[in-house]
Structure formats: structure tokens, C-alpha cells
C-alpha atoms as a PDB file:
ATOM      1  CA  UNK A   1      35.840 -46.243  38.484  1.00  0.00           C
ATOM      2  CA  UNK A   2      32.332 -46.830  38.490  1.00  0.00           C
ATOM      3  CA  UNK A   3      30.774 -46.629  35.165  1.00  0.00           C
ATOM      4  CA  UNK A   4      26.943 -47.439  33.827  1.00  0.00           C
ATOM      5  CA  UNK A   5      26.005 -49.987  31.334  1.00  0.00           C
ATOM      6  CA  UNK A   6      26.005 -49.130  27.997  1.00  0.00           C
ATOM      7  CA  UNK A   7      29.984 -47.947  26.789  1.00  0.00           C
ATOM      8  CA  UNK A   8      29.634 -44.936  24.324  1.00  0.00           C
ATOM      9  CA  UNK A   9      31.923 -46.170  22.052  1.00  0.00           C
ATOM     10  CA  UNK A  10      32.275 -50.480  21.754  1.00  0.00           C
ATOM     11  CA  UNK A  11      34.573 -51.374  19.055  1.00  0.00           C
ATOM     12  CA  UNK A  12      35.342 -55.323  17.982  1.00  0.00           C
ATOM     13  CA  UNK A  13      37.637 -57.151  16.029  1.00  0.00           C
ATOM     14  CA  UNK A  14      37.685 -53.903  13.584  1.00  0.00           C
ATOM     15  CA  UNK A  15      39.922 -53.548  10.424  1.00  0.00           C
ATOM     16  CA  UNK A  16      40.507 -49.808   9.808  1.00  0.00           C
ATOM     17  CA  UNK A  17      41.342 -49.037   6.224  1.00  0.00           C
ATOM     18  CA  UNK A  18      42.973 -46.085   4.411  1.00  0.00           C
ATOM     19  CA  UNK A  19      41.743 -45.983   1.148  1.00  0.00           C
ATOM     20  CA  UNK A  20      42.875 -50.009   0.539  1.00  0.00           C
ATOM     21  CA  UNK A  21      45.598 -50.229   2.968  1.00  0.00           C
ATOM     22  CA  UNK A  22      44.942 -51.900   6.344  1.00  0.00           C
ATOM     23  CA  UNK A  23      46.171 -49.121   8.761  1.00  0.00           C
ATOM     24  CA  UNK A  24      44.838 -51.215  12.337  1.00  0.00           C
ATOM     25  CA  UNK A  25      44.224 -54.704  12.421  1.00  0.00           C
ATOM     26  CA  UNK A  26      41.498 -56.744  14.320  1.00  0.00           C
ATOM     27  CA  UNK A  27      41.178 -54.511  17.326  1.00  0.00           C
ATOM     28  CA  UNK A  28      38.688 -54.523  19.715  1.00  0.00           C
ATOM     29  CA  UNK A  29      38.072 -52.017  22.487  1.00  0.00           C
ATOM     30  CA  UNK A  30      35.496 -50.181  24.385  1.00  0.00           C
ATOM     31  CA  UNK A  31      35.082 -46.081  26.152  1.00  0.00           C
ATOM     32  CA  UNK A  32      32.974 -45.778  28.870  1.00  0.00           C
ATOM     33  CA  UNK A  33      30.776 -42.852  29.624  1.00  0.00           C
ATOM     34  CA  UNK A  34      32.614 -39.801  30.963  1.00  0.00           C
ATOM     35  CA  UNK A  35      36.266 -41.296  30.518  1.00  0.00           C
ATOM     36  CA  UNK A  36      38.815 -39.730  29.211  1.00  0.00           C
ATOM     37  CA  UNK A  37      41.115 -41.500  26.607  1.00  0.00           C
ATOM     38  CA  UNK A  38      44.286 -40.789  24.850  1.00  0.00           C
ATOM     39  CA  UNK A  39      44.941 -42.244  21.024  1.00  0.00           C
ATOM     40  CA  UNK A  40      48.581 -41.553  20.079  1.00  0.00           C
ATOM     41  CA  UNK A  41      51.100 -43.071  17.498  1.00  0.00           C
ATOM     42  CA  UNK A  42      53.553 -42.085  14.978  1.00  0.00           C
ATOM     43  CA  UNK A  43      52.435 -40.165  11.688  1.00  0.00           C
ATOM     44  CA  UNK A  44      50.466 -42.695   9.650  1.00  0.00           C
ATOM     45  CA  UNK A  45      49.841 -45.010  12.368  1.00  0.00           C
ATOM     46  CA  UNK A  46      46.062 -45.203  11.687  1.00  0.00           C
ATOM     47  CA  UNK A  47      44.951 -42.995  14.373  1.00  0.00           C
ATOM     48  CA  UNK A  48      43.244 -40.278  12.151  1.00  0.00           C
ATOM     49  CA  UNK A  49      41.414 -43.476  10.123  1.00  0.00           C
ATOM     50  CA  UNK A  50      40.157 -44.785  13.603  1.00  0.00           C
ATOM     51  CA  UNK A  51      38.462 -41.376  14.604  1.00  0.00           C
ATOM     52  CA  UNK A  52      37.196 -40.712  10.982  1.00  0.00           C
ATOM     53  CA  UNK A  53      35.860 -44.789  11.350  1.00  0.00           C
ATOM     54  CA  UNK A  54      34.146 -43.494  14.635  1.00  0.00           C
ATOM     55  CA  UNK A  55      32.153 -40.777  13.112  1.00  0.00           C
ATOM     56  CA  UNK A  56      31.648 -42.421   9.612  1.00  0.00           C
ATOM     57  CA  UNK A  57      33.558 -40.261   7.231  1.00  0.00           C
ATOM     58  CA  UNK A  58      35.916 -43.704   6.579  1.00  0.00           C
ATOM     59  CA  UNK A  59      33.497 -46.899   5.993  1.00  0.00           C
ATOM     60  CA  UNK A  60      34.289 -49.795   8.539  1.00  0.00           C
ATOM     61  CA  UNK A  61      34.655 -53.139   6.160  1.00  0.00           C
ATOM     62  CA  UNK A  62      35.335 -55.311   8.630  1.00  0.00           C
ATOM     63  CA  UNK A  63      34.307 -56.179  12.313  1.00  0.00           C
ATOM     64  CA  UNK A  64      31.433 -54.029  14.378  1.00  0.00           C
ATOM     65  CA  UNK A  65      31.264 -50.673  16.188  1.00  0.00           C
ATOM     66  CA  UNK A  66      29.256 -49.378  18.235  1.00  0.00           C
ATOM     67  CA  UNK A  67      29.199 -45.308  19.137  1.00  0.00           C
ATOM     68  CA  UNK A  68      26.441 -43.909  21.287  1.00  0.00           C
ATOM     69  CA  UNK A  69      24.130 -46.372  20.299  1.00  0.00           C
ATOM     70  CA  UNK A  70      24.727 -46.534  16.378  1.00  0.00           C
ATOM     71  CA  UNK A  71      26.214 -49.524  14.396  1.00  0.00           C
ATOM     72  CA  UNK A  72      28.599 -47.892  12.614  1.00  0.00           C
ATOM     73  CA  UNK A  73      29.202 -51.125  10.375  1.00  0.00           C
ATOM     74  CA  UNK A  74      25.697 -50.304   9.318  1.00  0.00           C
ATOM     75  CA  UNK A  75      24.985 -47.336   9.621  1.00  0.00           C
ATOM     76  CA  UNK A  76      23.458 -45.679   6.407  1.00  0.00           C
ATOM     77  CA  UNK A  77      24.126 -42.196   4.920  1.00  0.00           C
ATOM     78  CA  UNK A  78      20.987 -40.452   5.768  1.00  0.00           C
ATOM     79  CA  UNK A  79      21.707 -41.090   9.592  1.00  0.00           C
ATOM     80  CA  UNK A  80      24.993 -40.390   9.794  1.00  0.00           C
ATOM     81  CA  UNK A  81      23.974 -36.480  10.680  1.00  0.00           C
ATOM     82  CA  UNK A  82      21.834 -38.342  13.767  1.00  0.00           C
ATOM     83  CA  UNK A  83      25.096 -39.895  14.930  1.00  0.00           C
ATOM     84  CA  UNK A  84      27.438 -36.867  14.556  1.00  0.00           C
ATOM     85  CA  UNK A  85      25.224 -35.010  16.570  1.00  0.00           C
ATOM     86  CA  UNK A  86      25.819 -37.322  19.624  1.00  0.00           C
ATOM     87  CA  UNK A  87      29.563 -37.028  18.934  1.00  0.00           C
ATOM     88  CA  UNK A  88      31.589 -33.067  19.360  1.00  0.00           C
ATOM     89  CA  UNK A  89      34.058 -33.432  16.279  1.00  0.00           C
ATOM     90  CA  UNK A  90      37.262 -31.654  16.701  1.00  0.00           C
ATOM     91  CA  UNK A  91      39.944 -31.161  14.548  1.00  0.00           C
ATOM     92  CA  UNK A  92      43.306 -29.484  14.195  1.00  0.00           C
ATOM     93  CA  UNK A  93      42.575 -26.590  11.474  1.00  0.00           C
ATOM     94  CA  UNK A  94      39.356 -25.733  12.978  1.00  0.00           C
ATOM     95  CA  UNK A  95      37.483 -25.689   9.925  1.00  0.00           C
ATOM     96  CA  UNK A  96      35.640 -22.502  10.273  1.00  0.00           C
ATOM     97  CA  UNK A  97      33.582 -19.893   7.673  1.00  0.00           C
ATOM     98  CA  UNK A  98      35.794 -17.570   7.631  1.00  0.00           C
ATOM     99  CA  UNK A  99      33.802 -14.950   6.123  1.00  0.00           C
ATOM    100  CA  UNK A 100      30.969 -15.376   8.842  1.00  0.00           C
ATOM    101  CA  UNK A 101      31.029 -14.068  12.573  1.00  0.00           C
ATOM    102  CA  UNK A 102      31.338 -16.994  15.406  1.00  0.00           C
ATOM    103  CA  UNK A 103      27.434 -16.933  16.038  1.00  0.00           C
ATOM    104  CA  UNK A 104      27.408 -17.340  12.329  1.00  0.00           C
ATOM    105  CA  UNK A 105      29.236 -20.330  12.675  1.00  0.00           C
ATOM    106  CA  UNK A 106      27.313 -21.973  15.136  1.00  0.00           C
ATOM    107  CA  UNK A 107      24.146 -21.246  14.049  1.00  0.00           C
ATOM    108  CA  UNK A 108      25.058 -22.894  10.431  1.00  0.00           C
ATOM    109  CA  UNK A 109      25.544 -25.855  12.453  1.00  0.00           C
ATOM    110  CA  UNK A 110      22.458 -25.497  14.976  1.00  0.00           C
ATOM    111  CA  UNK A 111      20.488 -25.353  11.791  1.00  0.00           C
ATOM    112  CA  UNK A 112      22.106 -28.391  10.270  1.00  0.00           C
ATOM    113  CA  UNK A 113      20.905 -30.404  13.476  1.00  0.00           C
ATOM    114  CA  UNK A 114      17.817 -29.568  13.463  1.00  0.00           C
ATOM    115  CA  UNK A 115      16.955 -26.500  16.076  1.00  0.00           C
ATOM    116  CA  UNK A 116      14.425 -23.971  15.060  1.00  0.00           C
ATOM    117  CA  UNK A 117      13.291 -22.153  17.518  1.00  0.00           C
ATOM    118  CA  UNK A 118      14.711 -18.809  17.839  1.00  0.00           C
ATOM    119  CA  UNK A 119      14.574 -18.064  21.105  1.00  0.00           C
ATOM    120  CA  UNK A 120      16.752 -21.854  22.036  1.00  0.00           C
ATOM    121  CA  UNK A 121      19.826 -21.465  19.776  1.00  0.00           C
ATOM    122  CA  UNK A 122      20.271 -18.221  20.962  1.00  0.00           C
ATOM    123  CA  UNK A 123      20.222 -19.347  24.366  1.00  0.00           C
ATOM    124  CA  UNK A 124      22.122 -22.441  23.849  1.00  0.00           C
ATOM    125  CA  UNK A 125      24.468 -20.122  21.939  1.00  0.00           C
ATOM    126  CA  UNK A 126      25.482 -17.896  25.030  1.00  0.00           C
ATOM    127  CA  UNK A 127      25.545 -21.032  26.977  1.00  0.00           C
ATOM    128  CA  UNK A 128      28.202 -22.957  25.094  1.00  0.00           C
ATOM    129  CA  UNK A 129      30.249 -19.762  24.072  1.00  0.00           C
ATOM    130  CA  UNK A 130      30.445 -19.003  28.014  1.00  0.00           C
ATOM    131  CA  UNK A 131      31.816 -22.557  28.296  1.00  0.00           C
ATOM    132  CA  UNK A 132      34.533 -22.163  26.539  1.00  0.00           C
ATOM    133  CA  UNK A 133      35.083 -18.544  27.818  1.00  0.00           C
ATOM    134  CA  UNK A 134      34.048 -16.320  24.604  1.00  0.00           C
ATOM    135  CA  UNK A 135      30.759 -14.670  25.897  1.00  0.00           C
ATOM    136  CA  UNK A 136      32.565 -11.229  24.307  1.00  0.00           C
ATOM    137  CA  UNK A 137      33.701 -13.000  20.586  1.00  0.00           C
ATOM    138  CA  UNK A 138      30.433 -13.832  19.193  1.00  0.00           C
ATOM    139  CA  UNK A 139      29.974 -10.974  16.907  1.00  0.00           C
ATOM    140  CA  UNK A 140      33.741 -11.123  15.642  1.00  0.00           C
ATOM    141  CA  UNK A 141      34.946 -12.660  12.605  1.00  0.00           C
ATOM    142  CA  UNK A 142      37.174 -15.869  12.605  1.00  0.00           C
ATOM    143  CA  UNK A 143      40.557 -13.671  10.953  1.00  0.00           C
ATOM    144  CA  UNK A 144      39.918 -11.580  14.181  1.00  0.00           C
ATOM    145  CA  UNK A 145      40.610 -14.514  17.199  1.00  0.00           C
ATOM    146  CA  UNK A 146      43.560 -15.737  18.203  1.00  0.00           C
ATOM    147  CA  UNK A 147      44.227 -19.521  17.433  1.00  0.00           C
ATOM    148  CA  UNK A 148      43.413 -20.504  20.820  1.00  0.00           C
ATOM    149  CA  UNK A 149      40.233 -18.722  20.503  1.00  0.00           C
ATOM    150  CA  UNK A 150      39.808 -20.237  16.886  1.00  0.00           C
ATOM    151  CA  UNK A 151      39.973 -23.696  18.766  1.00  0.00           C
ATOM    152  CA  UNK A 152      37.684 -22.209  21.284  1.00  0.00           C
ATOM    153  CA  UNK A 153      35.031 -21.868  18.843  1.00  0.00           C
ATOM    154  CA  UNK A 154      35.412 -25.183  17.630  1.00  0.00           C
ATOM    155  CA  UNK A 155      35.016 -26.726  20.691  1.00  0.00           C
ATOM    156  CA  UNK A 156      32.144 -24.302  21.137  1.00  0.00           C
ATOM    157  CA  UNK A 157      30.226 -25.502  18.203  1.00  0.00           C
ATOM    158  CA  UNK A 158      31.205 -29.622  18.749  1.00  0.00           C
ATOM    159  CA  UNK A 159      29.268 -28.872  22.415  1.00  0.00           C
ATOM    160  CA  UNK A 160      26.224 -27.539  20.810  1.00  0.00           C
ATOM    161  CA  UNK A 161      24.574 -31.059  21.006  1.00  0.00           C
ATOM    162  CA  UNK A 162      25.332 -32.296  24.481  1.00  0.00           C
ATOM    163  CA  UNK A 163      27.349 -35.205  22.747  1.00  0.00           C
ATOM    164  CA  UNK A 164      28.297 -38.271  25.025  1.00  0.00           C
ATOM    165  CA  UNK A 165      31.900 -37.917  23.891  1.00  0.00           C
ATOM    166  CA  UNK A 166      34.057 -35.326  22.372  1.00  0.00           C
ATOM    167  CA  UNK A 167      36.436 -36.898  19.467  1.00  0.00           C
ATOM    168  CA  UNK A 168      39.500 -34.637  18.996  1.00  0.00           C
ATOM    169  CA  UNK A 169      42.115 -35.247  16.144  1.00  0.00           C
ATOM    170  CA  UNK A 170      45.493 -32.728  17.324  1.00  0.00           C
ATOM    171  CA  UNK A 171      43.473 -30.208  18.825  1.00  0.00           C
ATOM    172  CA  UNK A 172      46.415 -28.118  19.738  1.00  0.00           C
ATOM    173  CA  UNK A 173      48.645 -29.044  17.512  1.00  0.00           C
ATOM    174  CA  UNK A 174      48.758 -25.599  15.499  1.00  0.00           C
ATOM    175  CA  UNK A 175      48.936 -23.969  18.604  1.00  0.00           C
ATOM    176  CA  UNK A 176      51.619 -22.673  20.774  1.00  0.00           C
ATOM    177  CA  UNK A 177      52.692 -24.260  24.519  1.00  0.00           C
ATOM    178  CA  UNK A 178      50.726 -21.543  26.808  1.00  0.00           C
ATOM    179  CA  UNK A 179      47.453 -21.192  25.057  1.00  0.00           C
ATOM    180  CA  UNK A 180      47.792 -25.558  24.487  1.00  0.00           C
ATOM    181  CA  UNK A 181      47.532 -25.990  27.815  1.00  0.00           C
ATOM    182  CA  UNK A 182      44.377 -23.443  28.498  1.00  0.00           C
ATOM    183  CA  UNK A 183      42.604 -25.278  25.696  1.00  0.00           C
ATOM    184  CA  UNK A 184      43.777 -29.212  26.866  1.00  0.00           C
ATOM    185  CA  UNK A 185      42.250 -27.483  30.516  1.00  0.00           C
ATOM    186  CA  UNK A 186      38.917 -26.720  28.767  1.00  0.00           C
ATOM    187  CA  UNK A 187      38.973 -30.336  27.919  1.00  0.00           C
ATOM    188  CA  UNK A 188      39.296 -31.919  31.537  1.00  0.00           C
ATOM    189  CA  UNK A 189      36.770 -29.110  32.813  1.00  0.00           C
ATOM    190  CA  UNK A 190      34.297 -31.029  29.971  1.00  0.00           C
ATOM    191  CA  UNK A 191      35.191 -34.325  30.808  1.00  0.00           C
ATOM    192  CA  UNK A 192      34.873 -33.591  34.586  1.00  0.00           C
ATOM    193  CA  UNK A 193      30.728 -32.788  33.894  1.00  0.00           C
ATOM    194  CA  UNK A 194      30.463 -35.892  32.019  1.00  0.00           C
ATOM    195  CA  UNK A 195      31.234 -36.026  28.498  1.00  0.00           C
ATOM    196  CA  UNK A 196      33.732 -38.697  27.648  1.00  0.00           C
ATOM    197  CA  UNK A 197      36.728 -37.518  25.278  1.00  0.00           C
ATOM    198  CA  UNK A 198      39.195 -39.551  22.983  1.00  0.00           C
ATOM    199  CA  UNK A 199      42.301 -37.408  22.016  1.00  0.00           C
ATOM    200  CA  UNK A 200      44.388 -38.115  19.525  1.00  0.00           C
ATOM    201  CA  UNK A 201      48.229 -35.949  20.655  1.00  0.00           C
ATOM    202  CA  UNK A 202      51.912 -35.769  19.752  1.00  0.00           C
ATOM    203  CA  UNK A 203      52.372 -33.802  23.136  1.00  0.00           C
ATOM    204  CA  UNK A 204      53.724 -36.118  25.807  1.00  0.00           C
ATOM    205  CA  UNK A 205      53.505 -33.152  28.369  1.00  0.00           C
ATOM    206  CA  UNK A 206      49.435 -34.096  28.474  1.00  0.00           C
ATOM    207  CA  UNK A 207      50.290 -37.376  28.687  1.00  0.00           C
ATOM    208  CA  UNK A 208      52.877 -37.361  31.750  1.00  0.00           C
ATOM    209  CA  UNK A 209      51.082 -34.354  33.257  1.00  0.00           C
ATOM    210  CA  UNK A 210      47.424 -35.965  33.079  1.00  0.00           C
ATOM    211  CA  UNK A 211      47.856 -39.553  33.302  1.00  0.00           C
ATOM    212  CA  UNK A 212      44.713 -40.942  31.701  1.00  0.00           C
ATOM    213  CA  UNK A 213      44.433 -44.039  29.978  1.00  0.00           C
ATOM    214  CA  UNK A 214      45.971 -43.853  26.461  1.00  0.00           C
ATOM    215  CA  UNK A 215      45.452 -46.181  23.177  1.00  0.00           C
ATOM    216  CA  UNK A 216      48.330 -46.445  21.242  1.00  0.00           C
ATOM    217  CA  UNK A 217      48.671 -47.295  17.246  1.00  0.00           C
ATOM    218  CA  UNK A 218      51.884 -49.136  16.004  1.00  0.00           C
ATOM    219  CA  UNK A 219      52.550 -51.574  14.334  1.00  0.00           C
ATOM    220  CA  UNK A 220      48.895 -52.054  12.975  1.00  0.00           C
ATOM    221  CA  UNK A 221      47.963 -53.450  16.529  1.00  0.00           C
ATOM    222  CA  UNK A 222      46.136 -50.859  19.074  1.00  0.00           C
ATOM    223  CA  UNK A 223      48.100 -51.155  22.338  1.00  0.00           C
ATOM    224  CA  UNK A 224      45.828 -50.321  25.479  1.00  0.00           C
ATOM    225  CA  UNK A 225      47.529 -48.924  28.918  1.00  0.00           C
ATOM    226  CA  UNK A 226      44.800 -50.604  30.923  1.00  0.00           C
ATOM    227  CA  UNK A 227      45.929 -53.671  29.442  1.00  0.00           C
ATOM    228  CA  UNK A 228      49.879 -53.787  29.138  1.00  0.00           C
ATOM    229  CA  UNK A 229      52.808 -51.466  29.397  1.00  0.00           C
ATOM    230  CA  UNK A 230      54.188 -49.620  26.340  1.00  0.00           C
ATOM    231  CA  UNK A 231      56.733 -47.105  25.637  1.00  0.00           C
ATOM    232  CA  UNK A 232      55.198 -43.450  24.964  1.00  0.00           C
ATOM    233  CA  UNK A 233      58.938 -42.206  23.764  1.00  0.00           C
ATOM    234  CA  UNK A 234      59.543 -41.854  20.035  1.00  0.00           C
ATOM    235  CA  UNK A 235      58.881 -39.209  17.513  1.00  0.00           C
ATOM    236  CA  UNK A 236      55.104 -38.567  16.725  1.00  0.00           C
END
């Protein structure tokens, strides 16, 4: 596979901490632009302090990253926003206003990133909630979706942006089998226009089903299937 220069996320000889415990030791590893990359491991394996390393809520004390372009070992507070808003955050309990309607929601966060202009968010608005296949939902409340939908929305507002890559922490693990699959399909459909995606799962059916690379935390090492065969059986 064919990919251009710059990777979107470059990651070397990091030390991921939780709190003061090591969680990952020295690892080093790189995504390209519009892959698509599995992160799995048992509970408490570190992969939740990776992704929250990649976006800067957890600080990186040792080694360097690189994600779309920002030095994450360096990176200070007030551009943290500028980063996040190359990156589409997703995470398992959605983490919506649940007293405000879904254009509610994602104008809160259009606003946070800086658009203004009327007329754009509400054309950018239509355009992402058609992406994900809620042009009817926007007026509705979040206690009136479905969980899929929920997760919908999410992946809705994490689009806003155009980010390079799509970090997802368990997107579907509050939701049942069926409406999993529609959402882990909304996924591929992104990643097949171009926006690279790291996925942190417990369900091996992805895995087996949609063999992509996959990054795997044990042991305080990251294992890489590019790189050497590993065992994706035991209880995450």
C-alpha cells in the first residue's frame, strides 16, 4: 500500500503513564494516512492511556509523538484545541448534552473550533449528519435516539473537522451485535474516503471479519501484526 510522506500519527520510544504507573513501555510506532488500525488488549493494558496520550488529555513524559503535525511531547495547553480538531475523538458513552437537540450538539462544538459563519455550519451540519445517515434526527433530543444513533451522532460531530484520523476508544461496546456492525460499517465507509482510524475493540468478530492491521497491548510492550505474529484469543 502506497502511502505519502508525512505518517499522521509517528510515535517513538514513548512511555505511557497512568497517573504514576508505567502502563506501555518504550514503544515506537507510526499510522499512515488513510490506514486503518486496530489497538486491542486486556482491561488495563494501557490502551485507553495511549489514545488519551494521542490527543493530550494524558501528558507524554517520556519519548516523542508526533499526530498530524503536532509534538505532542510539547505541545502546550492553549493548542491542544488546534490539535483535537485534526483528530475525530470517539468514545464509548458518547458524551452528549443531553438536554440539547443533535444540531445543538454539534453546533456547541462547531463553535468551540472556531466556525462562524452561519450559513457554513449549517451546511457542514447536513453534510456530516447525512454521513452518518441522520439527515431526519437533527431536531431530536439525545433520550430520543437509539444507541446506535447516539453513536451516530458522535461520530457525526468527531467528522465536523475533516480530521486526518478518527481515534475511537470501544465505540460499540455499549451497543448490541446488529446495530455494532452498522456502526463498525460507517467506519470502513470513512476510512475508504481517506481518513485514517485507530480502534481500540474487545470484539474479535471485527477483527477476523476485517483483517486490518492491529496493535496489541500486553505485557507493557505494544505488539504490531505487521511486525510479528500474536495471539488475538483471551478475554478483553
Amino acid at each position: 500500500m502506497e502511502f505519502s510522506a508525512n505518517p499522521v500519527v509517528e510515535v517513538n520510544d514513548a512511555t505511557i503513564y497512568q497517573e504514576n504507573q508505567a502502563v506501555l513501555n518504550s514503544i515506537s510506532f507510526r499510522i499512515e494516512k488513510g490506514e486503518f488500525v486496530f489497538l486491542v488488549g486486556r482491561t488495563g493494558s494501557g490502551k485507553s492511556s495511549l489514545l488519551k496520550t494521542l490527543y493530550a488529555d494524558l501528558d507524554l513524559r517520556e519519548g516523542t509523538a508526533n499526530v498530524t503535525g503536532f509534538n505532542i511531547n510539547k505541545i502546550k495547553s492553549k493548542d491542544v484545541p488546534y490539535l483535537r480538531r485534526k483528530i475525530g475523538i470517539i468514545f464509548q458513552d458518547f458524551q452528549l448534552f443531553p438536554d440539547r437537540t443533535v444540531t445543538e450538539n454539534l453546533v456547541f462544538v462547531m463553535k468551540a473550533t472556531g466556525w462562524k459563519d452561519k450559513s457554513k455550519i449549517k451546511t457542514r451540519l447536513a453534510e456530516v449528519l447525512m454521513r452518518v445517515g441522520l439527515g431526519a434526527a437533527a431536531d431530536k433530543q439525545p433520550h430520543q435516539l437509539s444507541g446506535g444513533e447516539q453513536q451516530r451522532v458522535v461520530i457525526a460531530r468527531a467528522l465536523i473537522n475533516e480530521p486526518a484520523i478518527l481515534i475511537a476508544d470501544e465505540p460499540t461496546g455499549n451497543l448490541d451485535p446488529e446495530v455494532s456492525d452498522g456502526i463498525f460499517n460507517l467506519f470502513l465507509e470513512i476510512n475508504r474516503n481517506g481518513t485514517a482510524v485507530l480502534m481500540a475493540t474487545h470484539n474479535h468478530n471485527f477483527i477476523n471479519d476485517y483483517p486490518h492491521r492491529t496493535l496489541k497491548c500486553e505485557d507493557g510492550k505494544l505488539l504490531d501484526s505487521e511486525k510479528e505474529e500474536f495471539e488475538l484469543s483471551g478475554h478483553y
